[in-house]
Protein backbone atom coordinates (compact mmCIF):
# COMPACT_ATOMS: atom_id res chain seq x y z
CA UNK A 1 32.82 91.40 6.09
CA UNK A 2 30.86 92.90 3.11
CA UNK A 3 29.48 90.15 0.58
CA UNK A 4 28.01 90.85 -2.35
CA UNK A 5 25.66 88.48 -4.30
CA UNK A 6 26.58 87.00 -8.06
CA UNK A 7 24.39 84.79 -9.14
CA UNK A 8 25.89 82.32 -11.16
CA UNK A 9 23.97 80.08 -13.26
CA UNK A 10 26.66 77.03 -13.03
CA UNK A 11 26.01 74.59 -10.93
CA UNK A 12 23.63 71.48 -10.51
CA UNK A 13 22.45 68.98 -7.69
CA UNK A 14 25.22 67.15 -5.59
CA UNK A 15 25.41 63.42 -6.63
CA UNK A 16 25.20 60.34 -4.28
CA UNK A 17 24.76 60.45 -0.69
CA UNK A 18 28.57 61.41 0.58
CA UNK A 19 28.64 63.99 2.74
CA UNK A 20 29.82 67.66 2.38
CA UNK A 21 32.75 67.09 3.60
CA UNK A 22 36.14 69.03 1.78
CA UNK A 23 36.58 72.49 1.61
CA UNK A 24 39.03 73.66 -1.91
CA UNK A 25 40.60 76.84 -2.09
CA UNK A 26 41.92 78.19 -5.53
CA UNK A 27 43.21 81.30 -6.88
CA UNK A 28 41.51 82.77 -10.02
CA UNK A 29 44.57 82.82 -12.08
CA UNK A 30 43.38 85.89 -14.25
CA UNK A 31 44.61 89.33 -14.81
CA UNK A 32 41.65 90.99 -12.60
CA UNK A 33 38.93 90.38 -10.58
CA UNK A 34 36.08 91.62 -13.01
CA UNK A 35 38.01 88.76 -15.37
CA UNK A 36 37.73 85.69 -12.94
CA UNK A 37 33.79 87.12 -12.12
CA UNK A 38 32.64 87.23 -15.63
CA UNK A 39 33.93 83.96 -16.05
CA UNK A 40 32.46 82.28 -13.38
CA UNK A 41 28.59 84.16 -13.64
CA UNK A 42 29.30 83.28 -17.56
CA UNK A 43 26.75 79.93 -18.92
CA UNK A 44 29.34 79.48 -21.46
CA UNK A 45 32.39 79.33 -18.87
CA UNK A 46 31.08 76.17 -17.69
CA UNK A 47 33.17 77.22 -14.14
CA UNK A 48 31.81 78.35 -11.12
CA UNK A 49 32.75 78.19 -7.35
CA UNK A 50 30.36 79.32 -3.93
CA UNK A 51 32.69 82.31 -3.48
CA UNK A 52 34.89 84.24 -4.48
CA UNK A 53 37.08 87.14 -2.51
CA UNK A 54 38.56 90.12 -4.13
CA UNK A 55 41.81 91.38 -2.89
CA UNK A 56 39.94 94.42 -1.16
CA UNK A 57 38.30 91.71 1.10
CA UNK A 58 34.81 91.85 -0.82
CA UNK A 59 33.14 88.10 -0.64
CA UNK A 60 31.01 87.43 -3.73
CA UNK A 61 28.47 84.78 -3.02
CA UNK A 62 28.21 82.68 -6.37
CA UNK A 63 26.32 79.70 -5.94
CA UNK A 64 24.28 78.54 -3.14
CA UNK A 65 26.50 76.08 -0.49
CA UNK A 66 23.97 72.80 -0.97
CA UNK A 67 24.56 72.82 -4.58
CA UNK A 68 27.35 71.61 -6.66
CA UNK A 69 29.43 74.39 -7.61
CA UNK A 70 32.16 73.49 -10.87
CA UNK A 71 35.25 74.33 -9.28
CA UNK A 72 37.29 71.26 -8.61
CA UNK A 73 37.71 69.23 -12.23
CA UNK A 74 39.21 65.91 -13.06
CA UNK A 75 40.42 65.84 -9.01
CA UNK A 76 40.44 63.39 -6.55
CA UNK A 77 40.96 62.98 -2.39
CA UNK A 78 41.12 60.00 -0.17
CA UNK A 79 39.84 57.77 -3.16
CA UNK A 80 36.73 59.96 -3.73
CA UNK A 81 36.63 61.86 -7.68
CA UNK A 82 33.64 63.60 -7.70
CA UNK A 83 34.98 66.37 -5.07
CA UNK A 84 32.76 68.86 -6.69
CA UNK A 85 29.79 67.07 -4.88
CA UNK A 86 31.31 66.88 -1.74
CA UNK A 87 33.00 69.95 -1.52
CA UNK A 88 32.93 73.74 -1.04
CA UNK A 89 34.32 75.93 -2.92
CA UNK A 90 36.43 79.30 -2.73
CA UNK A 91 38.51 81.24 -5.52
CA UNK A 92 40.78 84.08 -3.98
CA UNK A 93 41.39 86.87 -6.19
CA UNK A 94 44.92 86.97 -7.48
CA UNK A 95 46.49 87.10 -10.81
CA UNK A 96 48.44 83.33 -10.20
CA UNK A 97 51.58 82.43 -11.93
CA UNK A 98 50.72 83.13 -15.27
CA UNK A 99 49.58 87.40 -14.94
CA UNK A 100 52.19 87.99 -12.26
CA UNK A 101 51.59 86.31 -9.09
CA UNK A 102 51.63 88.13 -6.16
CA UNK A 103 51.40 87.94 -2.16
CA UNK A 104 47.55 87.56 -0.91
CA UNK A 105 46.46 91.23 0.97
CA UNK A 106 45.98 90.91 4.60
CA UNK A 107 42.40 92.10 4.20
CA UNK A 108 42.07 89.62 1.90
CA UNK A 109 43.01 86.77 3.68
CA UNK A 110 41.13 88.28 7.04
CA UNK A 111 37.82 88.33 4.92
CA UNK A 112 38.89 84.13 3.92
CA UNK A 113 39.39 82.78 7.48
CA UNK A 114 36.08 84.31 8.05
CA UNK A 115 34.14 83.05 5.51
CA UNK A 116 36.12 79.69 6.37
CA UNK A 117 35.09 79.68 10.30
CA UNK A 118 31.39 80.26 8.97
CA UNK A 119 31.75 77.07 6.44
CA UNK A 120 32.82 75.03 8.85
CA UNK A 121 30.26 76.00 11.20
CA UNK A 122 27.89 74.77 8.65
CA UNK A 123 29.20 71.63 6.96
CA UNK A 124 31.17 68.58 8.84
CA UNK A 125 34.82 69.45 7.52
CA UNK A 126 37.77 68.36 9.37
CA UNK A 127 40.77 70.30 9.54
CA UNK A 128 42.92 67.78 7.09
CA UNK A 129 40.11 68.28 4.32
CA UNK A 130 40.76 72.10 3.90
CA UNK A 131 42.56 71.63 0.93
CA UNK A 132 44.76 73.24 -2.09
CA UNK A 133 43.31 72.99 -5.30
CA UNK A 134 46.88 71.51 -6.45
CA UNK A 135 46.30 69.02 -3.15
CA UNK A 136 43.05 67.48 -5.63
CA UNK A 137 44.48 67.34 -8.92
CA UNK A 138 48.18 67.59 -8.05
CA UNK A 139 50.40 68.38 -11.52
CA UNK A 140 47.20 70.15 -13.42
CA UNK A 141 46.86 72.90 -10.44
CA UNK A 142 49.04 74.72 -8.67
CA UNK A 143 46.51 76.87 -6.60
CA UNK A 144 46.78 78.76 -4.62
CA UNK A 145 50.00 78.09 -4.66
CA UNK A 146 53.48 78.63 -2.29
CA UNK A 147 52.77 82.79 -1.45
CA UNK A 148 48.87 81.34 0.52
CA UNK A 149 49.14 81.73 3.63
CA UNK A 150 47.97 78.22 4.97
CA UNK A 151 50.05 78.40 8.65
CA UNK A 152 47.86 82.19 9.64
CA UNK A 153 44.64 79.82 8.93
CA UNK A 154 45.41 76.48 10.50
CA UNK A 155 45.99 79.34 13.77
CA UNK A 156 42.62 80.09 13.39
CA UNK A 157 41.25 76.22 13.21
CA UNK A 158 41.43 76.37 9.41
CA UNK A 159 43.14 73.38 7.89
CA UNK A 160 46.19 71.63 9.06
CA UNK A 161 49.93 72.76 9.64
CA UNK A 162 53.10 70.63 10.57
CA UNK A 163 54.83 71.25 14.08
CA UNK A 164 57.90 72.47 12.94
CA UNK A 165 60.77 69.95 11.89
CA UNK A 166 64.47 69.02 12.84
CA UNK A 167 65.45 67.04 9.97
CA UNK A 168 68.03 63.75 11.30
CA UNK A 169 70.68 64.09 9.34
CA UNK A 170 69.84 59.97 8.72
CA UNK A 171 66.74 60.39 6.69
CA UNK A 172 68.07 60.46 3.25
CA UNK A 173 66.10 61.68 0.69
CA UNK A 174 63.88 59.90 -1.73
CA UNK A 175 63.95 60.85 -5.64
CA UNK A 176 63.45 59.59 -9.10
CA UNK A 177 64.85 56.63 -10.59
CA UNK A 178 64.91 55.11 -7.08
CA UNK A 179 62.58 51.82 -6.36
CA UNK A 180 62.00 49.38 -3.28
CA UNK A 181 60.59 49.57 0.38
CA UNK A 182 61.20 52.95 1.12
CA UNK A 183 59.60 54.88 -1.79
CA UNK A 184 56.67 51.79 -1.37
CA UNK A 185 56.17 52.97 2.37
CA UNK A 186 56.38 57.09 0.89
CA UNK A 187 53.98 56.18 -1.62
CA UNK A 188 51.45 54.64 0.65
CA UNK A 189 52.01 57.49 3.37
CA UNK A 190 50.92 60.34 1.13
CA UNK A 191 47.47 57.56 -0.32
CA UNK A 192 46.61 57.63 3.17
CA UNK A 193 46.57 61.18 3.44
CA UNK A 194 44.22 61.48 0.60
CA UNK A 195 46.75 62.04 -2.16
CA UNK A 196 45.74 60.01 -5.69
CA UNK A 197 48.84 58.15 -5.91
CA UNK A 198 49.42 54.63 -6.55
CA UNK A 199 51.62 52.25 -4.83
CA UNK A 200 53.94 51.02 -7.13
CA UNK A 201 57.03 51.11 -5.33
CA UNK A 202 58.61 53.27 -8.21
CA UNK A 203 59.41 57.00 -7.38
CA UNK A 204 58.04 58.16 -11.14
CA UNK A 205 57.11 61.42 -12.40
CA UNK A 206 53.46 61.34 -10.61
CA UNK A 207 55.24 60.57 -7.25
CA UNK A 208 57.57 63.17 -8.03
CA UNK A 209 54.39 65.58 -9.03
CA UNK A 210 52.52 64.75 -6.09
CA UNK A 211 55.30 65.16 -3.58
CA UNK A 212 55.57 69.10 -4.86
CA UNK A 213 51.76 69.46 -3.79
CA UNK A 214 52.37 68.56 -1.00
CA UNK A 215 55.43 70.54 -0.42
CA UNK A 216 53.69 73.45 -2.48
CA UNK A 217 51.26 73.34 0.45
CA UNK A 218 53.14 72.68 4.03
CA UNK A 219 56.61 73.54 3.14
CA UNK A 220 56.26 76.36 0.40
CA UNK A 221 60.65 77.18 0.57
CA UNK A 222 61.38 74.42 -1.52
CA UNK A 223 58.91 72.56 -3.71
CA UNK A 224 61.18 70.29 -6.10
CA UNK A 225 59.17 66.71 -5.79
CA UNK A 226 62.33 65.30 -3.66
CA UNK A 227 61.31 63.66 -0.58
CA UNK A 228 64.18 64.91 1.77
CA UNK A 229 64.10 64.18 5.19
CA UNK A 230 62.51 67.29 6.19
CA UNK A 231 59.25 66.67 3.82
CA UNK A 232 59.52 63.06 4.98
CA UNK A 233 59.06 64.88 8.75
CA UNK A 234 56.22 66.94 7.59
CA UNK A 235 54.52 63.81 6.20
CA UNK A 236 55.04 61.93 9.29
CA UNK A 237 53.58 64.79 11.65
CA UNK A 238 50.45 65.40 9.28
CA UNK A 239 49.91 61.43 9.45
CA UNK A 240 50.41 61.63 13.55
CA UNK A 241 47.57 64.81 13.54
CA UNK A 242 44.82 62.22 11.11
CA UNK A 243 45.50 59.22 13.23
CA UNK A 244 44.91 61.29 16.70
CA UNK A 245 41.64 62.04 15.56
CA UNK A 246 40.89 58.92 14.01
């Protein structure tokens, strides 16, 4: 695993006493890797993360892991919004939706579980806080979106996956315009995972939003906001995995 250092000068102290504890993945969403670097070594870029891998499985080491890299944004998880303090940071070279996005390279994503395993060697992150960018600030990120390859790393202890699903054919979905019990208890099942949602008992556009993280995430075939029954599985399943370790 070759790493490279890149100083960059963007970053600060972490604020308050919570723990590092949430590990966010992104992709860098330009058209090359020299691009997303310049960016995130530039003062004037105001961005940074602790790493970054290029698509030849290079790591570039950024910013040391006990400071506060500027990666995460106007995001929240579990009720906490400063994730940048609490969290680690990785952008994965690829071009993202807008330059032509494209599959991740094997080395690529070889070179990520290991600098993952070595992470969470280090800091005290459970496998339901490896996180999608788009999981933290669902509807203003879509990183790294539906091509990452989040079942290869949960095999390696990296993050969580669903068991797979047999939807009943008596679990409708749930969608806009609908209201009551049942989008109240949907609502309140993806809060508890750590989504920001609020419980209004309303299925409205940041339900809707929210709902395609997730799916963007854990079941990257279809990710239209609907809660059909098979998303309502995978919801279930990633609630059973928290609460056994709970």
């Amino acid at each position: 695993m070759k790493t490279v250092e890149r100083p960059s000068p963007n970053f600060n102290e972490r604020q308050g006493d919570a723990p590092v504890d949430i590990l966010v993945l992104h992709y860098t969403g330009m058209q090359s890797a020299e691009a997303a670097l310049k960016l995130l070594t530039n003062v004037e870029g105001k961005v940074s993360s602790h790493y970054a891998v290029d698509e030849d499985g290079t790591i570039y080491s950024l910013v040391p892991e006990n400071m506060r890299a500027w990666h995460a944004g106007v995001s929240s998880w579990g009720g906490a919004t400063d994730i940048n303090s609490r969290s680690i940071g990785i952008e994965i070279v690829n071009p993202g939706h807008e330059f032509g996005y494209r599959p991740f390279t094997a080395i690529q994503i070889a070179a990520v579980i290991e600098l993952c395993k070595g992470i969470l060697r280090r800091w005290p992150i459970t496998p339901a806080r490896v996180l999608a960018h788009s999981d933290v600030a669902p509807g203003r990120k879509i990183d790294p979106g539906e091509l990452f390859p989040w079942d290869e790393l949960a095999r390696h202890g990296i993050g969580r996956w669903p068991q797979p699903q047999t939807v009943s054919s008596g679990l409708p979905s749930v969608g806009p315009g609908e209201s009551g019990e049942r989008v109240l208890r949907l609502q309140g099942d993806l809060a508890r995972y750590g989504y920001g949602l609020e419980t209004t008992g309303v299925f409205d556009e940041r339900s809707q939003i929210v709902i395609s993280a997730l799916q963007r995430h854990f079941r990257r075939s279809r990710f239209d906001g609907i809660a059909d029954g098979e998303t309502q599985l995978i919801l279930a399943d990633l609630l059973n995995q928290l609460d056994a370790v709970a």
